[in-house]
N, C-alpha and C. Protein backbone atom coordinates (compact mmCIF):
# COMPACT_ATOMS: atom_id res chain seq x y z
N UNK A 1 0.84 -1.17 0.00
CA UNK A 1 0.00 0.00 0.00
C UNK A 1 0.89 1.25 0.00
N UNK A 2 0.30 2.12 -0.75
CA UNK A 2 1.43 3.79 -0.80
C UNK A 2 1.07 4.20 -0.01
N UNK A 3 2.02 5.21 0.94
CA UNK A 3 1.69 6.04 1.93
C UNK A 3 2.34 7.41 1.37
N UNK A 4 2.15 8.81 1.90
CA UNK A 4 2.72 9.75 1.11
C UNK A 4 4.28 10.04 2.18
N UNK A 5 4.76 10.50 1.80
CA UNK A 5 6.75 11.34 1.86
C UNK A 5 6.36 12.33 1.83
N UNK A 6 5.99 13.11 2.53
CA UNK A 6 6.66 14.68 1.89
C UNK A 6 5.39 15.11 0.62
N UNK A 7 5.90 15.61 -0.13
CA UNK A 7 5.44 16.12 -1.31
C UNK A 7 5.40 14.57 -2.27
N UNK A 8 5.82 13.48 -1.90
CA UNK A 8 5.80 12.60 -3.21
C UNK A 8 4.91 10.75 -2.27
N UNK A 9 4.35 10.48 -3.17
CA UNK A 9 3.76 9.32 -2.44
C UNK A 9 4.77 8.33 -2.82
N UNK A 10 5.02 7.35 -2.06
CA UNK A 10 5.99 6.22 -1.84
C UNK A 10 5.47 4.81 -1.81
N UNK A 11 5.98 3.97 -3.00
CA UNK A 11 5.46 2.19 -3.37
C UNK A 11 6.03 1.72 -2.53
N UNK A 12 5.34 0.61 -2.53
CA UNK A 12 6.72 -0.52 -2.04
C UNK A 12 7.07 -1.05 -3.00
N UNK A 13 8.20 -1.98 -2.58
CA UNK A 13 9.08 -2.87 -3.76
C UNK A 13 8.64 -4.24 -3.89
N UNK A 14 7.94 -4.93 -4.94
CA UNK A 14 7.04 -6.47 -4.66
C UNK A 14 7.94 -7.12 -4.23
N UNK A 15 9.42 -7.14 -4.55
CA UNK A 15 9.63 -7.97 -3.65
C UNK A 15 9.90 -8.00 -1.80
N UNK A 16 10.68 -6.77 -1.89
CA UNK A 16 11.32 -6.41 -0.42
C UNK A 16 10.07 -6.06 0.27
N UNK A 17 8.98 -5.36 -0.19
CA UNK A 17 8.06 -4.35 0.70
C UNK A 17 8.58 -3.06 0.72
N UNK A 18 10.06 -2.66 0.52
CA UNK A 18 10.35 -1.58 1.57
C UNK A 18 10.22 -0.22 0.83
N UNK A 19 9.35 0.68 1.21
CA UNK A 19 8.63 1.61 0.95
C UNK A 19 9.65 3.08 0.69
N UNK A 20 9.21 3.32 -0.84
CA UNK A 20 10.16 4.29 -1.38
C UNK A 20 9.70 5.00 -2.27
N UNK A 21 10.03 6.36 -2.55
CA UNK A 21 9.96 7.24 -3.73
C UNK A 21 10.74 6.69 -5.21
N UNK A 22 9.93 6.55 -6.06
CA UNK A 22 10.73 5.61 -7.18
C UNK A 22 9.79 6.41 -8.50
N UNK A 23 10.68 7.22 -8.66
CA UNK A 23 9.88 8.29 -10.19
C UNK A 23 9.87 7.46 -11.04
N UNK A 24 10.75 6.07 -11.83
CA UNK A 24 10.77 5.25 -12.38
C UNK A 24 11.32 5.87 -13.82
N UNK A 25 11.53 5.43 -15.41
CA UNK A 25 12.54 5.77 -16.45
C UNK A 25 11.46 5.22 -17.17
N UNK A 26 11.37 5.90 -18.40
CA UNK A 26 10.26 5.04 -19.50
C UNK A 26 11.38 4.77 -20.09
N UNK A 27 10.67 3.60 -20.55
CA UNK A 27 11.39 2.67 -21.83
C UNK A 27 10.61 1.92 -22.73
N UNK A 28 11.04 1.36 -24.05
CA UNK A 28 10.05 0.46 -25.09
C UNK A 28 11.01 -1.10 -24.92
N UNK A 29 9.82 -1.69 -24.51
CA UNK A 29 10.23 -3.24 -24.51
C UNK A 29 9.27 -3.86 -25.28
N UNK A 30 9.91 -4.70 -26.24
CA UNK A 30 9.65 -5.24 -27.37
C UNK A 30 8.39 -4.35 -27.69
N UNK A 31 8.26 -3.30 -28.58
CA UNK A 31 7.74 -2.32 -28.36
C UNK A 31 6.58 -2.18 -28.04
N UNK A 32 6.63 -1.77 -26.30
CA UNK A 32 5.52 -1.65 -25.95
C UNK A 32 6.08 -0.39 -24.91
N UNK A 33 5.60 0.50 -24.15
CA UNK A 33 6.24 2.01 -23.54
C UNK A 33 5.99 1.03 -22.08
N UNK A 34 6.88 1.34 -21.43
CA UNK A 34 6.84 0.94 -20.31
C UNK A 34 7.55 2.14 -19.38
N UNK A 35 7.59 1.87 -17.98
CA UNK A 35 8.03 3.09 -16.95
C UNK A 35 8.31 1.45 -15.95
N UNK A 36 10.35 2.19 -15.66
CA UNK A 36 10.96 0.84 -15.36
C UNK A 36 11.36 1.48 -13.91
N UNK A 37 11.15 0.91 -12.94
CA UNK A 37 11.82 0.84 -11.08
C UNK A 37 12.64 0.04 -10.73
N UNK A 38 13.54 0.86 -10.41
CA UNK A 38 14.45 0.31 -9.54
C UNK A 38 14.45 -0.16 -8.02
N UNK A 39 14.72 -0.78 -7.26
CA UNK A 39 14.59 -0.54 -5.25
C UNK A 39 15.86 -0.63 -5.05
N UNK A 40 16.60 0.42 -4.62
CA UNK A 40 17.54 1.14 -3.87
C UNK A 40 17.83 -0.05 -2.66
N UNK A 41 17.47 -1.04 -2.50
CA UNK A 41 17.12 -1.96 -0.91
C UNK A 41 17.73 -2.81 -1.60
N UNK A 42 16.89 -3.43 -2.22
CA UNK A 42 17.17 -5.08 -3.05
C UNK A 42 17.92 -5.06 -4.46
N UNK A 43 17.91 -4.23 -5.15
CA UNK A 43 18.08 -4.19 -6.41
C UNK A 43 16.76 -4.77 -7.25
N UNK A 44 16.32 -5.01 -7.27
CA UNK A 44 14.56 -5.43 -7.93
C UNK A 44 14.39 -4.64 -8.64
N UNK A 45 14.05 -5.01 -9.97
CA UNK A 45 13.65 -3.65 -11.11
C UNK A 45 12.25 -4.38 -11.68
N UNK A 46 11.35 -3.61 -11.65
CA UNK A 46 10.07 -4.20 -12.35
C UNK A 46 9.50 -3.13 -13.09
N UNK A 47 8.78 -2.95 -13.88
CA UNK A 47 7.75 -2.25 -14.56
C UNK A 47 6.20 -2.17 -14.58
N UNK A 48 5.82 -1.16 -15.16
CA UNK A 48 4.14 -1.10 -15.47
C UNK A 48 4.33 -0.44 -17.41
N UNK A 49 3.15 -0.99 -17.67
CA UNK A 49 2.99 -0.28 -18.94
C UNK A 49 2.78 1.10 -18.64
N UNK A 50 3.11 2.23 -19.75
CA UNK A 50 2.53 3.18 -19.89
C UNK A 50 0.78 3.27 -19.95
N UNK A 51 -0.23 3.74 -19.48
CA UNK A 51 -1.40 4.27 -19.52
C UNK A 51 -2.10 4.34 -21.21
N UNK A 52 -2.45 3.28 -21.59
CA UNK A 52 -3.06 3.31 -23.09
C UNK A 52 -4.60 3.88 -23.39
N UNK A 53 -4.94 3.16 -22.38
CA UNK A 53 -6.71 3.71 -22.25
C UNK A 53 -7.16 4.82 -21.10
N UNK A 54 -6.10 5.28 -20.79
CA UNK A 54 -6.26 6.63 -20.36
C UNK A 54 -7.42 7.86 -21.04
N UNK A 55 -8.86 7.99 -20.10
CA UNK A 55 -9.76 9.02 -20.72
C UNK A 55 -9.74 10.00 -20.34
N UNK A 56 -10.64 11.29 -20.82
CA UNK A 56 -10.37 12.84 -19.92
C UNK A 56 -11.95 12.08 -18.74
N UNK A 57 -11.18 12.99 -18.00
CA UNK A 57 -12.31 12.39 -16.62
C UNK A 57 -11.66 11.29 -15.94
N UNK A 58 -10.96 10.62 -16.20
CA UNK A 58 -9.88 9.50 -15.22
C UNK A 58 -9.51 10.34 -14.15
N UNK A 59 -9.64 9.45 -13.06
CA UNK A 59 -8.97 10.05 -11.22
C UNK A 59 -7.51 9.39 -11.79
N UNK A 60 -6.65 10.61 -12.05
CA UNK A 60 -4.83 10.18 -12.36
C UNK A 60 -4.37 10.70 -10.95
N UNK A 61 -2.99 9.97 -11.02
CA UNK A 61 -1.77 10.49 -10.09
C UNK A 61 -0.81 10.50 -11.15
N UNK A 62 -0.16 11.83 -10.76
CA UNK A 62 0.88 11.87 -11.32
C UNK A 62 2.14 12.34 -10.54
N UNK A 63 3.01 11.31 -10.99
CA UNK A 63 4.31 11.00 -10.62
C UNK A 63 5.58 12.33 -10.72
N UNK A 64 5.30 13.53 -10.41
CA UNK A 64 6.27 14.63 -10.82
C UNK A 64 7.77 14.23 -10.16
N UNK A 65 8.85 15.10 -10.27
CA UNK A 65 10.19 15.04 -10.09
C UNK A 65 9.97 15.71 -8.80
N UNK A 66 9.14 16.60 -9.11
CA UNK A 66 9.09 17.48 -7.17
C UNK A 66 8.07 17.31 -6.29
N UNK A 67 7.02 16.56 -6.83
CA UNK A 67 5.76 15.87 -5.76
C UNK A 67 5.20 14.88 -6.49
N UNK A 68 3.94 14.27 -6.26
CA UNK A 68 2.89 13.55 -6.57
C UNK A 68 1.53 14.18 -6.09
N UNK A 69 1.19 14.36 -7.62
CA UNK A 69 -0.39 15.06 -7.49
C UNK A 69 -1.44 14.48 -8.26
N UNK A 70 -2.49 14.63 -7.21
CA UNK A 70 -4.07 13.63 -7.78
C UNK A 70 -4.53 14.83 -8.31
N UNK A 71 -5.41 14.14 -9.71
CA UNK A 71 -5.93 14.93 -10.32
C UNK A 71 -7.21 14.24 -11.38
N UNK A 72 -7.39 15.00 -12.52
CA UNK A 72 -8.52 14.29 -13.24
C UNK A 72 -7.91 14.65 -14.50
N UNK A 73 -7.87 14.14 -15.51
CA UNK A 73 -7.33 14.02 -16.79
C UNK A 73 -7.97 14.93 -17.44
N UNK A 74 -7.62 16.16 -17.96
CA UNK A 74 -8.47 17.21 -18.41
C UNK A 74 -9.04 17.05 -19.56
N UNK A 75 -7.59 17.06 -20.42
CA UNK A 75 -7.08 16.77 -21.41
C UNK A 75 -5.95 15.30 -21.95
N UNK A 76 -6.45 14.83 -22.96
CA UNK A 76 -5.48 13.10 -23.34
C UNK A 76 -4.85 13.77 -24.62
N UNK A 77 -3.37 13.92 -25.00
CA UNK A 77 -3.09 13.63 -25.65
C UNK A 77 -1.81 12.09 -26.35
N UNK A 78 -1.42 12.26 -27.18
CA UNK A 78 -0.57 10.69 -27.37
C UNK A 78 0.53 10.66 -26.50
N UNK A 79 0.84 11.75 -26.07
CA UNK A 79 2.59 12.31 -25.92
C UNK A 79 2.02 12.94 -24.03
N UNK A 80 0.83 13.23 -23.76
CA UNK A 80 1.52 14.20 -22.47
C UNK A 80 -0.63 14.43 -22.30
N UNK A 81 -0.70 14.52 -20.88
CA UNK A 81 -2.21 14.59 -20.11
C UNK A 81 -2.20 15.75 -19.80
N UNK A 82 -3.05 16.92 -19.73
CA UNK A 82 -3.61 17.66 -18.63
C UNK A 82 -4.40 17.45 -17.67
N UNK A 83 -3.66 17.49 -16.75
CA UNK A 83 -3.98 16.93 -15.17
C UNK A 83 -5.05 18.39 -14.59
N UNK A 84 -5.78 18.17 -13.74
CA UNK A 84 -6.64 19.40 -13.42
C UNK A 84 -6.57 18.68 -12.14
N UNK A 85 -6.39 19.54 -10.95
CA UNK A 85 -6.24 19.08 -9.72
C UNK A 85 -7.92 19.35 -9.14
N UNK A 86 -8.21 18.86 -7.64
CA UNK A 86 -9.19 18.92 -7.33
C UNK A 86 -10.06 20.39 -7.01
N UNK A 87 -10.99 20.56 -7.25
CA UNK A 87 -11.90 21.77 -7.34
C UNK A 87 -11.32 23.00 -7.98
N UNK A 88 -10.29 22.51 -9.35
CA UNK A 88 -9.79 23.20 -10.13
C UNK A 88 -8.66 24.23 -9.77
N UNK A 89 -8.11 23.79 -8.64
CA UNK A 89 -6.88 24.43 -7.31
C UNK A 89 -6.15 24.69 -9.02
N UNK A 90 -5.24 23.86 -9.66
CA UNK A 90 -4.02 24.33 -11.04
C UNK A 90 -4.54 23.22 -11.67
N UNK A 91 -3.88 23.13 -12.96
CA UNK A 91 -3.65 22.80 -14.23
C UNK A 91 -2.22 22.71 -14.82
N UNK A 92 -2.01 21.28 -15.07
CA UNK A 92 -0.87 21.13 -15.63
C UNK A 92 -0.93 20.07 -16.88
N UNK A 93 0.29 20.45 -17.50
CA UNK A 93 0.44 19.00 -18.45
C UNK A 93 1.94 18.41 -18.22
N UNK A 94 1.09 17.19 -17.80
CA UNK A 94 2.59 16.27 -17.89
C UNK A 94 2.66 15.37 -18.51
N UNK A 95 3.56 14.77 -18.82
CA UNK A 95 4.31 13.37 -19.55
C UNK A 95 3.57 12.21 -19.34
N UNK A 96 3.02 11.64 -20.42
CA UNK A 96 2.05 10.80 -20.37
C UNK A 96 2.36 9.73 -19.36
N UNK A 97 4.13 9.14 -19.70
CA UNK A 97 4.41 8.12 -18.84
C UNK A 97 4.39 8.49 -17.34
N UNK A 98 3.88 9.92 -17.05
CA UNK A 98 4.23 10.01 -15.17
C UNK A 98 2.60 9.80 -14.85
N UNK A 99 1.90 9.68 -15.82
CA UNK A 99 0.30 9.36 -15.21
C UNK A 99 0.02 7.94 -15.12
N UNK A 100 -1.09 7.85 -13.86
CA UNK A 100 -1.29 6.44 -13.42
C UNK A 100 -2.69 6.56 -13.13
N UNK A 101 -3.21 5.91 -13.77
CA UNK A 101 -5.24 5.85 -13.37
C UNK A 101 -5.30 5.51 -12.14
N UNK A 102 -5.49 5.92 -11.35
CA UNK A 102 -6.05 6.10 -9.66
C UNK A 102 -7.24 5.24 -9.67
């Protein structure tokens, strides 16, 4: 289960458990977009696909470099989401691979 850090919410690692901030690296494996983790603990690297069926109106989190913010998908494009935070507080667009359907 994630608990939040600070400004950024924190996974655990499937294998270890042990609970960490992990922005993760996109990559294409056998081409498919993926976003790859490391654990700093174990060495364990696993992945998730990138977000394909991502709609506007999806409850996203997104994974920033300086926090993690819930939001609603404003806007979908191929390349990058507009995130709209709750009761319309900001508006951003980020990198498709830092969004995660909530």
């Amino acid at each position: 289960m994630s608990r939040s850090v600070g400004a950024h919410t924190a996974d655990p690692c499937p294998r270890c458990f042990i609970e960490a901030v992990r922005l993760g690296r996109p990559v294409t494996i056998a081409g498919h977009d993926v976003v790859v983790y490391l654990c700093d603990h174990c060495a364990h690297t696993w992945s998730r696909p990138v977000e394909d069926d991502l709609e506007v109106y999806d409850v996203v989190r997104a994974d920033l470099p300086d926090a993690t913010r819930y939001g609603t998908a404003w806007q979908v494009e191929a390349d990058r989401v507009q995130v709209r935070g709750t009761g319309g507080d900001w508006l951003l667009w980020v990198e498709r691979w830092r969004v995660i359907i909530y």
